[in-house]
N, C-alpha and C. Protein backbone atom coordinates (compact mmCIF):
# COMPACT_ATOMS: atom_id res chain seq x y z
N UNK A 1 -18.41 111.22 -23.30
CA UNK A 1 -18.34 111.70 -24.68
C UNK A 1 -19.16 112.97 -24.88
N UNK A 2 -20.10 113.36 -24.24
CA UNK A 2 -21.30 114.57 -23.96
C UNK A 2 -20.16 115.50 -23.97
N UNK A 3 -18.57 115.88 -23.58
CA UNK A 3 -18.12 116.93 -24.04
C UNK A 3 -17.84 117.30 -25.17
N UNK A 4 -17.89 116.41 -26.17
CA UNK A 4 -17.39 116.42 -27.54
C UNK A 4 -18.34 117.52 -28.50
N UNK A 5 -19.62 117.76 -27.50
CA UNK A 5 -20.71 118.67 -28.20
C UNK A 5 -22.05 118.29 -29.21
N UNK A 6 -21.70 116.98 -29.23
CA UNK A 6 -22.97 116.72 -29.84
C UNK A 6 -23.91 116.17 -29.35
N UNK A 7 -25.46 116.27 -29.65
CA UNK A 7 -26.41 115.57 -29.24
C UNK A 7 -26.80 114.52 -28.74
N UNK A 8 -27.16 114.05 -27.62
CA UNK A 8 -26.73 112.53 -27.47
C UNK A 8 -28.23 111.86 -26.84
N UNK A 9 -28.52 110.84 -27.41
CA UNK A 9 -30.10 109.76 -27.05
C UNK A 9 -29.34 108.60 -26.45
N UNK A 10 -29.81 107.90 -25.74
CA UNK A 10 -29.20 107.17 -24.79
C UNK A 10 -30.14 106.02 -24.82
N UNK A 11 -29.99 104.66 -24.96
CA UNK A 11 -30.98 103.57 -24.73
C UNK A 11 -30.18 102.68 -23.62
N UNK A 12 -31.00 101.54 -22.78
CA UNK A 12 -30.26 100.75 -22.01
C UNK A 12 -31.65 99.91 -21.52
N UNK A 13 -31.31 98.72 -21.81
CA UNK A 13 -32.83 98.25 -21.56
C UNK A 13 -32.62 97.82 -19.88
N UNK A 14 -31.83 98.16 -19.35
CA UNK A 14 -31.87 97.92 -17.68
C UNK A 14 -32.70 99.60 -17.10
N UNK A 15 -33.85 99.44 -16.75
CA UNK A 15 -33.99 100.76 -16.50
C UNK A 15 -33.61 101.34 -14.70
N UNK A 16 -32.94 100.65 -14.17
CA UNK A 16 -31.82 101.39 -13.01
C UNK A 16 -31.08 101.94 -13.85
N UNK A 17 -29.69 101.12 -15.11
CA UNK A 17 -28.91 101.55 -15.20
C UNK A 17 -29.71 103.05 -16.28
N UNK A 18 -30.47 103.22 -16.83
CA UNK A 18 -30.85 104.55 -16.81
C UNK A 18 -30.73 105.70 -15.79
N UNK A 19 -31.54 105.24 -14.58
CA UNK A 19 -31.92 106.03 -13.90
C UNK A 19 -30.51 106.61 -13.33
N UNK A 20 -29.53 105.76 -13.04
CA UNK A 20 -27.94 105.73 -12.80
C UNK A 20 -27.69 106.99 -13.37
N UNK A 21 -27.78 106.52 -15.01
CA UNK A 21 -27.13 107.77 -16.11
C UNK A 21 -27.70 109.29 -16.16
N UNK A 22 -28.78 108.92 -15.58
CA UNK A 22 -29.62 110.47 -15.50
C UNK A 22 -29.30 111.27 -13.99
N UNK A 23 -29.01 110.59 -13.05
CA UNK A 23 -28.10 111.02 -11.94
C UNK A 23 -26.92 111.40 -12.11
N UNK A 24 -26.08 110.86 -12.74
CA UNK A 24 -24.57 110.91 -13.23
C UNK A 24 -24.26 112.20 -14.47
N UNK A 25 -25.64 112.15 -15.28
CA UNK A 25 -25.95 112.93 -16.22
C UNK A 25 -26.88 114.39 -15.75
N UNK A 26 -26.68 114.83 -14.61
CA UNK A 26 -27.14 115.89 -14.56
C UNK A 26 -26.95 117.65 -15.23
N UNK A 27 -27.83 117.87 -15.48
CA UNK A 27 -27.47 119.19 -16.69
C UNK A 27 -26.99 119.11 -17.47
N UNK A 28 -26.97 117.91 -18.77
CA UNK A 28 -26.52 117.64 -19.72
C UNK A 28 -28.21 117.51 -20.29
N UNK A 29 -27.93 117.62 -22.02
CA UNK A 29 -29.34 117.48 -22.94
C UNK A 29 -29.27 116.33 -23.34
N UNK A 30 -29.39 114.85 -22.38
CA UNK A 30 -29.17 113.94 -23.07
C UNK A 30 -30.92 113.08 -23.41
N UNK A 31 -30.98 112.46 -24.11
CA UNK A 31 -32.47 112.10 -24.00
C UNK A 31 -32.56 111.01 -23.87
N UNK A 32 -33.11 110.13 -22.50
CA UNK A 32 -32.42 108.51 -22.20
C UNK A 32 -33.95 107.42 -22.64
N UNK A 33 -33.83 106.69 -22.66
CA UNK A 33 -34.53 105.70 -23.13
C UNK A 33 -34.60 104.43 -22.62
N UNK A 34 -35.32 103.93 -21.82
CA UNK A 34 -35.55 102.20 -21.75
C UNK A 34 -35.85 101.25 -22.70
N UNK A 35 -34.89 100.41 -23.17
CA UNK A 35 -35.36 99.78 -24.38
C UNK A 35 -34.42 98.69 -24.81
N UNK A 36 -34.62 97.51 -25.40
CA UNK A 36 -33.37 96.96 -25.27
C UNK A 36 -33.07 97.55 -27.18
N UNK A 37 -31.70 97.46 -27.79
CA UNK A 37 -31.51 96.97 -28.70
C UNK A 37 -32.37 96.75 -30.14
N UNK A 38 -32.57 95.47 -29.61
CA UNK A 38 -33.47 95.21 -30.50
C UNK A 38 -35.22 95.56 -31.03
N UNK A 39 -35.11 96.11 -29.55
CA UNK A 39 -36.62 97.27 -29.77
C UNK A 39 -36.26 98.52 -30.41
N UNK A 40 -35.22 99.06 -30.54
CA UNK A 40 -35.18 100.40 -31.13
C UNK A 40 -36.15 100.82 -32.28
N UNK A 41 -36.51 101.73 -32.06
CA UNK A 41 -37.50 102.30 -33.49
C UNK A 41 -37.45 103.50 -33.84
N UNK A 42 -36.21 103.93 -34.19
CA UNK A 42 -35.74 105.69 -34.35
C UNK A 42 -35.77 105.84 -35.39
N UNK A 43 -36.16 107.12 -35.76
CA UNK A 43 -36.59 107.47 -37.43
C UNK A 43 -35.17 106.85 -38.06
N UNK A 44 -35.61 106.92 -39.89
CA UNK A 44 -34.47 106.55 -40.52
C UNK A 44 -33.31 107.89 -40.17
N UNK A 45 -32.36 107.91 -40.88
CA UNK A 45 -31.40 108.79 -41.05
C UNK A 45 -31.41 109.88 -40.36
N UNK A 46 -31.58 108.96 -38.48
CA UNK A 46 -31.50 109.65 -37.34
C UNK A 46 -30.21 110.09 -37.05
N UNK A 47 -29.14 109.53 -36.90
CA UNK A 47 -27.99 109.49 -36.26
C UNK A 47 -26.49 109.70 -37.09
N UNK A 48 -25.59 110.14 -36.97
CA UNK A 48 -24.70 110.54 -37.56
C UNK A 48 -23.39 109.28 -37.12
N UNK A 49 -23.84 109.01 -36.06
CA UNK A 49 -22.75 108.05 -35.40
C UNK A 49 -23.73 107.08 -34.09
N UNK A 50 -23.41 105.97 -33.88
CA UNK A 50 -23.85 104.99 -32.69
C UNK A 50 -23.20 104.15 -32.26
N UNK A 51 -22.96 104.16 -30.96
CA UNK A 51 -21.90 103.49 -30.37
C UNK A 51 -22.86 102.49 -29.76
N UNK A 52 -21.47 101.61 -29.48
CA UNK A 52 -22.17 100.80 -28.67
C UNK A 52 -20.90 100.06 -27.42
N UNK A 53 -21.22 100.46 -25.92
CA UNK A 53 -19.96 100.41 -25.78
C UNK A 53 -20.01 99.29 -24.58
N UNK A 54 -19.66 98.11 -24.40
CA UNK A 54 -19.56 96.90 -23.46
C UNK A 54 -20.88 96.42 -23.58
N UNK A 55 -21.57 96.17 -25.00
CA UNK A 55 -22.27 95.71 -24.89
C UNK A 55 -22.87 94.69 -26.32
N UNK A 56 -22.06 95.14 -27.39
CA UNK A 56 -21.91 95.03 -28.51
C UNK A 56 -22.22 93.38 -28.51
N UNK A 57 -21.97 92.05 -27.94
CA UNK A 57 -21.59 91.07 -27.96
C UNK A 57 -22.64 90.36 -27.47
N UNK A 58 -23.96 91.12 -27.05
CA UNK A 58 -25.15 90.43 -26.19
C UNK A 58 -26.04 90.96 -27.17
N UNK A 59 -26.71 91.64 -28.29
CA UNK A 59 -27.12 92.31 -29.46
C UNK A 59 -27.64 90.35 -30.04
N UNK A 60 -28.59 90.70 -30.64
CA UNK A 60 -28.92 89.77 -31.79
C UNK A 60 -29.06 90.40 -33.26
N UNK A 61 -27.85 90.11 -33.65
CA UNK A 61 -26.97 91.22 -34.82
C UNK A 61 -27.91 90.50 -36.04
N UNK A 62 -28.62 89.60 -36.34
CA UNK A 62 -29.29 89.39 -37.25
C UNK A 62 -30.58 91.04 -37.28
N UNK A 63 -31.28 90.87 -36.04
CA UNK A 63 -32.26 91.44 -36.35
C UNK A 63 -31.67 93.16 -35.98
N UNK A 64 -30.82 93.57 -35.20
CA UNK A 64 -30.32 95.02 -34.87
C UNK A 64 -29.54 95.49 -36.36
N UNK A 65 -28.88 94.75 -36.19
CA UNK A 65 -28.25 95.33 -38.19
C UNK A 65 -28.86 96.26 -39.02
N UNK A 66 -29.79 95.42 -39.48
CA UNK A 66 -30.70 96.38 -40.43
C UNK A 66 -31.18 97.46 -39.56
N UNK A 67 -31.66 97.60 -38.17
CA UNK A 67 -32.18 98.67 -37.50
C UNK A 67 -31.16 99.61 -37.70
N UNK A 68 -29.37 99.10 -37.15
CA UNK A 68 -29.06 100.11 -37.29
C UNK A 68 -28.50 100.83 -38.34
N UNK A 69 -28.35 100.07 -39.30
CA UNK A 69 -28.58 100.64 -40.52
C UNK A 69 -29.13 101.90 -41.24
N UNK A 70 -30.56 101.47 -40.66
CA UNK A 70 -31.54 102.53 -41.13
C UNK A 70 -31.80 103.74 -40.48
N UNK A 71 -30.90 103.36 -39.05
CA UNK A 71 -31.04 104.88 -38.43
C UNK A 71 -30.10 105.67 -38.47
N UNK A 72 -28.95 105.05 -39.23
CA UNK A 72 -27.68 105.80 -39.82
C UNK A 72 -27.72 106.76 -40.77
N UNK A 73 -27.70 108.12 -40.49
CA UNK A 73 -27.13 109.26 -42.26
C UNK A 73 -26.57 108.39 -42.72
N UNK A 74 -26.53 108.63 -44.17
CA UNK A 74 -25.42 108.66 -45.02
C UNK A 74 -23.95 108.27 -44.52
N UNK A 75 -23.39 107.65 -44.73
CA UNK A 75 -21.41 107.98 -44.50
C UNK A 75 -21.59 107.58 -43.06
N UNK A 76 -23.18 107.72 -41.71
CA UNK A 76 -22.52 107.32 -40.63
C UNK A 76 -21.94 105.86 -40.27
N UNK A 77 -21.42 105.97 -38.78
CA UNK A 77 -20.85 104.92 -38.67
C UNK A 77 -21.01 104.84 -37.11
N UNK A 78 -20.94 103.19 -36.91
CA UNK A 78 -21.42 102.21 -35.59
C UNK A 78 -19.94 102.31 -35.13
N UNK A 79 -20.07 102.38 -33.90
CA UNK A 79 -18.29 102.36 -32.84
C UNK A 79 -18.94 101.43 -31.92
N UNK A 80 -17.94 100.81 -31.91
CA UNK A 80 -17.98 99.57 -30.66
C UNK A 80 -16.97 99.40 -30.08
N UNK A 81 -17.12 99.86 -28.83
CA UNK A 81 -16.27 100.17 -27.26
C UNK A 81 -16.05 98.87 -26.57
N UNK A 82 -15.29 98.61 -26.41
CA UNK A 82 -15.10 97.73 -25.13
C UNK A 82 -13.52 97.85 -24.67
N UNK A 83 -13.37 97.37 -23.32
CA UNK A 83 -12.14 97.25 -22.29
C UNK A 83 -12.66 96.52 -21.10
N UNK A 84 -11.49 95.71 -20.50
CA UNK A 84 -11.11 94.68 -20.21
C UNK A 84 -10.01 94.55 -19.59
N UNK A 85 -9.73 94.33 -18.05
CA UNK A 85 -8.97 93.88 -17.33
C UNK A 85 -8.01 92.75 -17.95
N UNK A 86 -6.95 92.76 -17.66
CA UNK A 86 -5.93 91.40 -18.18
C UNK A 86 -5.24 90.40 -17.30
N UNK A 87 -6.15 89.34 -17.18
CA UNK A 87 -6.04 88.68 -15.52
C UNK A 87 -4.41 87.82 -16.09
N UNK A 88 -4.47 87.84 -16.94
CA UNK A 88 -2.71 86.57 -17.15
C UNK A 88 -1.91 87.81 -17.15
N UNK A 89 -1.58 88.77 -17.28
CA UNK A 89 -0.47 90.00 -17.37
C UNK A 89 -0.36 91.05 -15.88
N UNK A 90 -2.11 90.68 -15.07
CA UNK A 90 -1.81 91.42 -14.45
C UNK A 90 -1.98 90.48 -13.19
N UNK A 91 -1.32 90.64 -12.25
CA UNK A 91 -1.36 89.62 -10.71
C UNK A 91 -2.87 89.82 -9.94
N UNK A 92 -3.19 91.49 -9.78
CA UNK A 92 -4.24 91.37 -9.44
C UNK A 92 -5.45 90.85 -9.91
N UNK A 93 -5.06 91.24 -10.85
CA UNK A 93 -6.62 91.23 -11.46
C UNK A 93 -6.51 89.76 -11.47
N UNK A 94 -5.92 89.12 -12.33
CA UNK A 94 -5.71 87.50 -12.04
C UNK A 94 -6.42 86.79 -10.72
N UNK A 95 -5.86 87.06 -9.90
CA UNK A 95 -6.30 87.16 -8.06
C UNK A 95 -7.53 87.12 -8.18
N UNK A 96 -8.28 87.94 -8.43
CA UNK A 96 -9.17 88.35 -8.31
C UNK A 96 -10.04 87.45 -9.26
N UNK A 97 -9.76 87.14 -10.25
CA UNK A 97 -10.71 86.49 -11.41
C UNK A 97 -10.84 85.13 -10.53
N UNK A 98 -9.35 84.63 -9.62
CA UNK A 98 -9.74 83.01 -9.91
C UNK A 98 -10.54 83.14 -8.11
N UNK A 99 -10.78 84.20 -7.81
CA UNK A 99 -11.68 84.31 -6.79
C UNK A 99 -13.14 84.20 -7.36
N UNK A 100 -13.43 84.76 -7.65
CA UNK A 100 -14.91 84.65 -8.65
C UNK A 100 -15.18 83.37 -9.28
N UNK A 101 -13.56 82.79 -10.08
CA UNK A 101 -14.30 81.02 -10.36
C UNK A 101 -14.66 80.36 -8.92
N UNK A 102 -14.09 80.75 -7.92
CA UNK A 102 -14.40 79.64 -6.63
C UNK A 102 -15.26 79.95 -6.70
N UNK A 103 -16.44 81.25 -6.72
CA UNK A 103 -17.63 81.26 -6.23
C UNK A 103 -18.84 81.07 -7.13
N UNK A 104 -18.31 81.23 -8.31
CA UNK A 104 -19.16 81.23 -9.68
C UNK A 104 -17.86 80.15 -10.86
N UNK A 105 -17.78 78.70 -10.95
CA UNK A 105 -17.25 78.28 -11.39
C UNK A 105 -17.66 78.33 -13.01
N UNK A 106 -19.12 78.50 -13.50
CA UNK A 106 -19.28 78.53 -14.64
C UNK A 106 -19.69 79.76 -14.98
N UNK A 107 -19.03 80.90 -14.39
CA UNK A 107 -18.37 82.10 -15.09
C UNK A 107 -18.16 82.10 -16.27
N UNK A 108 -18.78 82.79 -17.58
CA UNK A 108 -17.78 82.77 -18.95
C UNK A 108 -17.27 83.92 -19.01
N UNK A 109 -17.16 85.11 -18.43
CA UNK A 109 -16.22 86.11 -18.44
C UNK A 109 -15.01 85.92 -18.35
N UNK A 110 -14.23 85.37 -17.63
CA UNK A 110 -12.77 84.92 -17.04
C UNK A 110 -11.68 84.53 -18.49
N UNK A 111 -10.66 85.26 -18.39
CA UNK A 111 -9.73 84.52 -19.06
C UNK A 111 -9.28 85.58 -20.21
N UNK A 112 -9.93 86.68 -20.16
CA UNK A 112 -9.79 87.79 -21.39
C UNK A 112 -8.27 88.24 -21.67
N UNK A 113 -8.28 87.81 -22.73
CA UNK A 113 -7.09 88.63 -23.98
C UNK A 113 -7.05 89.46 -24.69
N UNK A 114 -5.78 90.23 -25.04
CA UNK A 114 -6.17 91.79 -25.76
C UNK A 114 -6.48 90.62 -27.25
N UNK A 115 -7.35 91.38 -27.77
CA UNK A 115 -7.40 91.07 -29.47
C UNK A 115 -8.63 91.78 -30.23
N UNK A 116 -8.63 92.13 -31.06
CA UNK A 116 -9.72 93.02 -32.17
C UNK A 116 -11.12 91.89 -31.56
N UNK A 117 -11.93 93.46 -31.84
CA UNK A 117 -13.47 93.37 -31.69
C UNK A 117 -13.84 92.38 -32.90
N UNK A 118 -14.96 91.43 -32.41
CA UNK A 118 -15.12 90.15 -33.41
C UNK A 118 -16.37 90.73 -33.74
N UNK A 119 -16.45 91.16 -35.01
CA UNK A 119 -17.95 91.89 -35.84
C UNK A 119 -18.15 90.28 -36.50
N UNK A 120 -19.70 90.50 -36.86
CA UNK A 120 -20.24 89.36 -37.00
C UNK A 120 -20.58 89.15 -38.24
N UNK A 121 -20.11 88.11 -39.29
CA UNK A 121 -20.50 88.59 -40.79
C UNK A 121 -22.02 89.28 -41.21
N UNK A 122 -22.59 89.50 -40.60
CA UNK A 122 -23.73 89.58 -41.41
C UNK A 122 -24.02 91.23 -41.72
N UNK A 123 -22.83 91.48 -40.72
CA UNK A 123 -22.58 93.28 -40.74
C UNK A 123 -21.45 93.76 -42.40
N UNK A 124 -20.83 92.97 -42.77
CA UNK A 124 -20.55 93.25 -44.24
C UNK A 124 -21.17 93.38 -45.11
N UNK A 125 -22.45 92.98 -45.23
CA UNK A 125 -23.69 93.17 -46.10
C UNK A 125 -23.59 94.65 -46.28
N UNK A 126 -23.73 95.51 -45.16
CA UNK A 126 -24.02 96.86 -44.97
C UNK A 126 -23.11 98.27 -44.54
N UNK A 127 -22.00 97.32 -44.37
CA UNK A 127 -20.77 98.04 -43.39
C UNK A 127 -19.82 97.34 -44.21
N UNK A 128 -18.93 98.47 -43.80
CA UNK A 128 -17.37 98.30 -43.87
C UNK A 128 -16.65 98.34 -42.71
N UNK A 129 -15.57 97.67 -42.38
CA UNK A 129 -14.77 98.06 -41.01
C UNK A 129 -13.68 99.15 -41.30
N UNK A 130 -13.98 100.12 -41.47
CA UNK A 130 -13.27 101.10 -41.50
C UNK A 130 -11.92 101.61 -40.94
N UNK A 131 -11.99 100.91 -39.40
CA UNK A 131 -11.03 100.85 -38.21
C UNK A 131 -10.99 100.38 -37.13
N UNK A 132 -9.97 99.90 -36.42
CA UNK A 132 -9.87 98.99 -35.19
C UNK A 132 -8.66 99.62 -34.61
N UNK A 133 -8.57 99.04 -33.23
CA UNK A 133 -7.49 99.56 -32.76
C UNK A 133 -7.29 98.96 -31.24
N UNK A 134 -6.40 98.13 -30.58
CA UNK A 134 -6.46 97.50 -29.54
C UNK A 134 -5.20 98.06 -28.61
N UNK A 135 -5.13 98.56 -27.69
CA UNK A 135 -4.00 99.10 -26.83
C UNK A 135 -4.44 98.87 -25.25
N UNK A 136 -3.10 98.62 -24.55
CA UNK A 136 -3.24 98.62 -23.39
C UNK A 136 -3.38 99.87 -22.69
N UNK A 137 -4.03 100.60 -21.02
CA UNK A 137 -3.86 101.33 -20.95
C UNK A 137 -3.81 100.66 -19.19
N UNK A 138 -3.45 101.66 -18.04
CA UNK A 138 -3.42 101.29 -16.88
C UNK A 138 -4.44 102.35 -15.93
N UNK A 139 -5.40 101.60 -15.15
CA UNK A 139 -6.78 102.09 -14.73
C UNK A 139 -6.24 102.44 -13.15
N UNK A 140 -6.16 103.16 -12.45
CA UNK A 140 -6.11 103.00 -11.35
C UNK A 140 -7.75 102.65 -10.17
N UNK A 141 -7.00 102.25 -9.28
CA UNK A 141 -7.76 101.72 -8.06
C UNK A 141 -7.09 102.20 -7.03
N UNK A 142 -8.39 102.02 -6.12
CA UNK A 142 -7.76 101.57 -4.87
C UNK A 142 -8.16 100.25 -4.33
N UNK A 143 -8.35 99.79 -2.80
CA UNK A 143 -8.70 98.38 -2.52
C UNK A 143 -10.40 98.20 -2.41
N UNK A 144 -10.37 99.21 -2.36
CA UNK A 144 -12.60 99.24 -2.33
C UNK A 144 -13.12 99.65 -3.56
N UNK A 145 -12.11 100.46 -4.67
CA UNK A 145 -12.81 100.41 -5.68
C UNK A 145 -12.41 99.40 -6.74
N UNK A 146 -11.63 98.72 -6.91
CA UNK A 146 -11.51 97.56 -7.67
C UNK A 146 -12.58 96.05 -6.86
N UNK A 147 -12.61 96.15 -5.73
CA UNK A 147 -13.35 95.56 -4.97
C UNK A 147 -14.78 95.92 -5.52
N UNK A 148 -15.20 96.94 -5.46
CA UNK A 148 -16.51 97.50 -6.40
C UNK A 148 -16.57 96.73 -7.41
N UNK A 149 -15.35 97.08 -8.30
CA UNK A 149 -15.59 96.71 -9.75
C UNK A 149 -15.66 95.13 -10.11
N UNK A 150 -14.94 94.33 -9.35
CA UNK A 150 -15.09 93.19 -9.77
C UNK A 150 -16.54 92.60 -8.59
N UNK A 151 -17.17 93.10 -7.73
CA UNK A 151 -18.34 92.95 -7.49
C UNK A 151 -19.21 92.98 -8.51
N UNK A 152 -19.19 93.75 -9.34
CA UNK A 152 -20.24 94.41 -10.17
C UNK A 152 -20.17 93.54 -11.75
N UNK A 153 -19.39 92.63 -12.01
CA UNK A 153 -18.88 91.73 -12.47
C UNK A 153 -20.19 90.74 -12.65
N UNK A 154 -20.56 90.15 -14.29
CA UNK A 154 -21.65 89.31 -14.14
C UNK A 154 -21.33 88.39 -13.26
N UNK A 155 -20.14 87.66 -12.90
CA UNK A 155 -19.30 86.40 -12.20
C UNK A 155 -20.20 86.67 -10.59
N UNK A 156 -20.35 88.03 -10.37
CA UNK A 156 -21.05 87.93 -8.95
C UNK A 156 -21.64 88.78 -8.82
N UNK A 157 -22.49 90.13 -9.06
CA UNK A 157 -23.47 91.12 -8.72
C UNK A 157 -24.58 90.44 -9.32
N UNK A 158 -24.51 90.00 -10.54
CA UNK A 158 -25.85 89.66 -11.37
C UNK A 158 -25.67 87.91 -11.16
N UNK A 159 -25.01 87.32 -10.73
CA UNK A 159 -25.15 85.87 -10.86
C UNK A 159 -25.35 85.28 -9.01
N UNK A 160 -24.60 85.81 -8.02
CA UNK A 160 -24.85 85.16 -6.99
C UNK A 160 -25.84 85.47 -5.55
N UNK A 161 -26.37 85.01 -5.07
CA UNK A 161 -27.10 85.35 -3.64
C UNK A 161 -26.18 86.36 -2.83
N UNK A 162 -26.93 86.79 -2.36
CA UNK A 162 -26.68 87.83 -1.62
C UNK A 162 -25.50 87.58 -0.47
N UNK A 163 -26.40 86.34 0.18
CA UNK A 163 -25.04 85.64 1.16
C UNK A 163 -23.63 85.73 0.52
N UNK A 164 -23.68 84.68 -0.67
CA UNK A 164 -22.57 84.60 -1.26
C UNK A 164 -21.61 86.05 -1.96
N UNK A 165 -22.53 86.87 -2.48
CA UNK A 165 -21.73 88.08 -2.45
C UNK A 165 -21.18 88.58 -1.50
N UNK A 166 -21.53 88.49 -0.25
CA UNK A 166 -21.06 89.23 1.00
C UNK A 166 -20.00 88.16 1.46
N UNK A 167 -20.06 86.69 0.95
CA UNK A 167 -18.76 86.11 1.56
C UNK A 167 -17.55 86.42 0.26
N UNK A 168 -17.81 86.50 -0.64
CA UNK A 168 -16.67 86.61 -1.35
C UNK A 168 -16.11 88.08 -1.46
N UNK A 169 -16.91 88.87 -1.33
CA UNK A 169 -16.48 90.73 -0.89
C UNK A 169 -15.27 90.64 0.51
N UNK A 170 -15.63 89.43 1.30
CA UNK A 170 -14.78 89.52 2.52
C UNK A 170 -13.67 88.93 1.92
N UNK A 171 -13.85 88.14 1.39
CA UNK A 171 -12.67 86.71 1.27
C UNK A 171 -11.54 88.13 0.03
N UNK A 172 -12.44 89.09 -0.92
CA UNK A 172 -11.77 89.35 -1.83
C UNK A 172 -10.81 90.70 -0.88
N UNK A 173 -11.63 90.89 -0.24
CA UNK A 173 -10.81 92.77 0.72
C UNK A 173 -9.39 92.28 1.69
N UNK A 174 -9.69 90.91 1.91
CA UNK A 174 -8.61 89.80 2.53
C UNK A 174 -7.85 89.95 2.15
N UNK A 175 -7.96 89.30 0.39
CA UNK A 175 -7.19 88.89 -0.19
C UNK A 175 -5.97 90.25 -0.76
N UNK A 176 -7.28 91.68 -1.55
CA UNK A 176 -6.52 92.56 -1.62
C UNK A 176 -5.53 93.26 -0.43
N UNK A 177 -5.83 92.81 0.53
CA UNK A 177 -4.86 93.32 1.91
C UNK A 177 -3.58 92.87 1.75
N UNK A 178 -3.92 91.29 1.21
CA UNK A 178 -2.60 90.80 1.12
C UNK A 178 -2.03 91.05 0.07
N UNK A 179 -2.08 91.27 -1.10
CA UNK A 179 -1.42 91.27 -2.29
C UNK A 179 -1.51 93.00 -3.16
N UNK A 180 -2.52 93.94 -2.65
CA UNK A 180 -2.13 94.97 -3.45
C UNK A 180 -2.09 96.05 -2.33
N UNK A 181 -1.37 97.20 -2.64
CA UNK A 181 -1.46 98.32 -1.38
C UNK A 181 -2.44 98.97 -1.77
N UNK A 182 -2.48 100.30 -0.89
CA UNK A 182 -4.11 101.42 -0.73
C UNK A 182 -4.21 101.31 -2.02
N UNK A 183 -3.21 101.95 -2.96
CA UNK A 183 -3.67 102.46 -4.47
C UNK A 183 -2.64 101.82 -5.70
N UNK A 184 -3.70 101.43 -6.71
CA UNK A 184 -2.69 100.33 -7.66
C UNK A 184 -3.35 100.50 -8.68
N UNK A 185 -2.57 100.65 -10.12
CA UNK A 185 -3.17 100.23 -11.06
C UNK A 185 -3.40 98.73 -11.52
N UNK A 186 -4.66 98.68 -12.42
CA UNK A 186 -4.98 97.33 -12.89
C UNK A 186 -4.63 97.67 -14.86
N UNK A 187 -4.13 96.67 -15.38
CA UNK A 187 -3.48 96.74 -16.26
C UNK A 187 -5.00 96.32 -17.50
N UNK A 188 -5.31 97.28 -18.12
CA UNK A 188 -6.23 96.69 -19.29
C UNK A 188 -6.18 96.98 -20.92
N UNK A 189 -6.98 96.34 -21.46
CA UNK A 189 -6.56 96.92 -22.66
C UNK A 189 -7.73 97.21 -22.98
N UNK A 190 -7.80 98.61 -24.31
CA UNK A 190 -9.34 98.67 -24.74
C UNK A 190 -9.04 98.72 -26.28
N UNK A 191 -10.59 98.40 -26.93
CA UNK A 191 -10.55 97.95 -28.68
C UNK A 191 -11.88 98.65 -28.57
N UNK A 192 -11.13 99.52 -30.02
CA UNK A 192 -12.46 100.01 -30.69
C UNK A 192 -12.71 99.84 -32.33
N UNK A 193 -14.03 99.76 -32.89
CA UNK A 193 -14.18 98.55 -33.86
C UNK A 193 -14.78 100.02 -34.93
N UNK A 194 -14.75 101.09 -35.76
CA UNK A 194 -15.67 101.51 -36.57
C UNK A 194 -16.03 100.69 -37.74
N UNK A 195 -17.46 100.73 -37.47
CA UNK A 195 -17.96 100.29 -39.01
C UNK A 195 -19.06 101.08 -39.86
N UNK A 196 -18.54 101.10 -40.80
CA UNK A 196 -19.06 102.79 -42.34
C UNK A 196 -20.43 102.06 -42.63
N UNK A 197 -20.96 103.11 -42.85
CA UNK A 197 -22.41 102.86 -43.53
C UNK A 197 -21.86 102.82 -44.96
N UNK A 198 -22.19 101.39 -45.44
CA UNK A 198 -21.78 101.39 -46.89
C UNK A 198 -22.91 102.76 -47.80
């Protein structure tokens, strides 16, 4: 979004995935931050716009609300990003999901459907939903980078041993051998949620 020209502050309370963005983000004026959420403490009528993008749904919207509220201008408004693989529409990705239940059976990621971003009442107090919008789009891969991506997956980067990541990376490069060629798209859909500073 940094081409769009405006100013951009960056929070992420994982401070790798900072350090990530400031690698990735080289020679850009972005100003990054370790912090989760709910620590934010940015002047009032900091921000013109704040996104929040694959992450919106792990927030404790009681106490972030009012924060972000107050760090909103006038008229701004909160965007909430997310997209999502479609394991029932698409074969691979499917494949791939009910690989991750074998190894991580109490997975709650698994099973995603296109449908509107679920805002949480307590954001009508202060907001309006202004706009939504849910469409499919098609991501390409190849067999090591969808292999990446569903590594990186809470179902197994952040949930399993190391062993076990390295047996299901084999079992999954197997599996993509058999069922997708070098380069394939994966079928997803993405939803985006604006909500107005009343």
């Amino acid at each position: 979004m940094y081409q769009y020209g405006a100013k951009w502050t960056a929070a992420d309370i994982s401070e790798n995935q900072i350090e990530q963005a400031e690698i990735l983000s080289k020679g850009m004026d972005i100003d990054y931050h370790v912090i989760s959420t709910e620590d934010i403490s940015f002047s009032d009528n900091s921000f013109d716009v704040i996104t929040a993008c694959q992450c919106f749904w792990y927030f404790d919207h009681e106490a972030v609300m009012p924060k972000l509220y107050r760090m909103l201008k006038q008229g701004g408004s909160i965007l909430v990003l997310y997209m999502a693989w479609l394991p029932f529409e698409d074969e691979i990705a499917g494949a791939s999901e009910k690989l991750v239940l074998k190894y991580n059976p109490n997975w709650s990621g698994a099973g995603e459907t296109k449908h509107p971003i679920d805002i949480p009442d307590c954001y009508k107090e202060k907001f309006v939903l202004a706009y939504h919008e849910e469409f499919t789009l098609r991501i390409p891969f190849t067999r090591e980078s969808w292999n990446g991506r569903m590594k990186a997956c809470r179902g197994i980067g952040a949930s399993l041993t190391e062993k076990e990541i390295s047996m299901w990376e084999q079992e999954h490069m197997t599996l993509l051998e058999q069922i997708a060629l070098s380069e394939f798209d994966i079928l997803h859909y993405a939803a985006i949620a604006e909500l107005k500073k009343h």
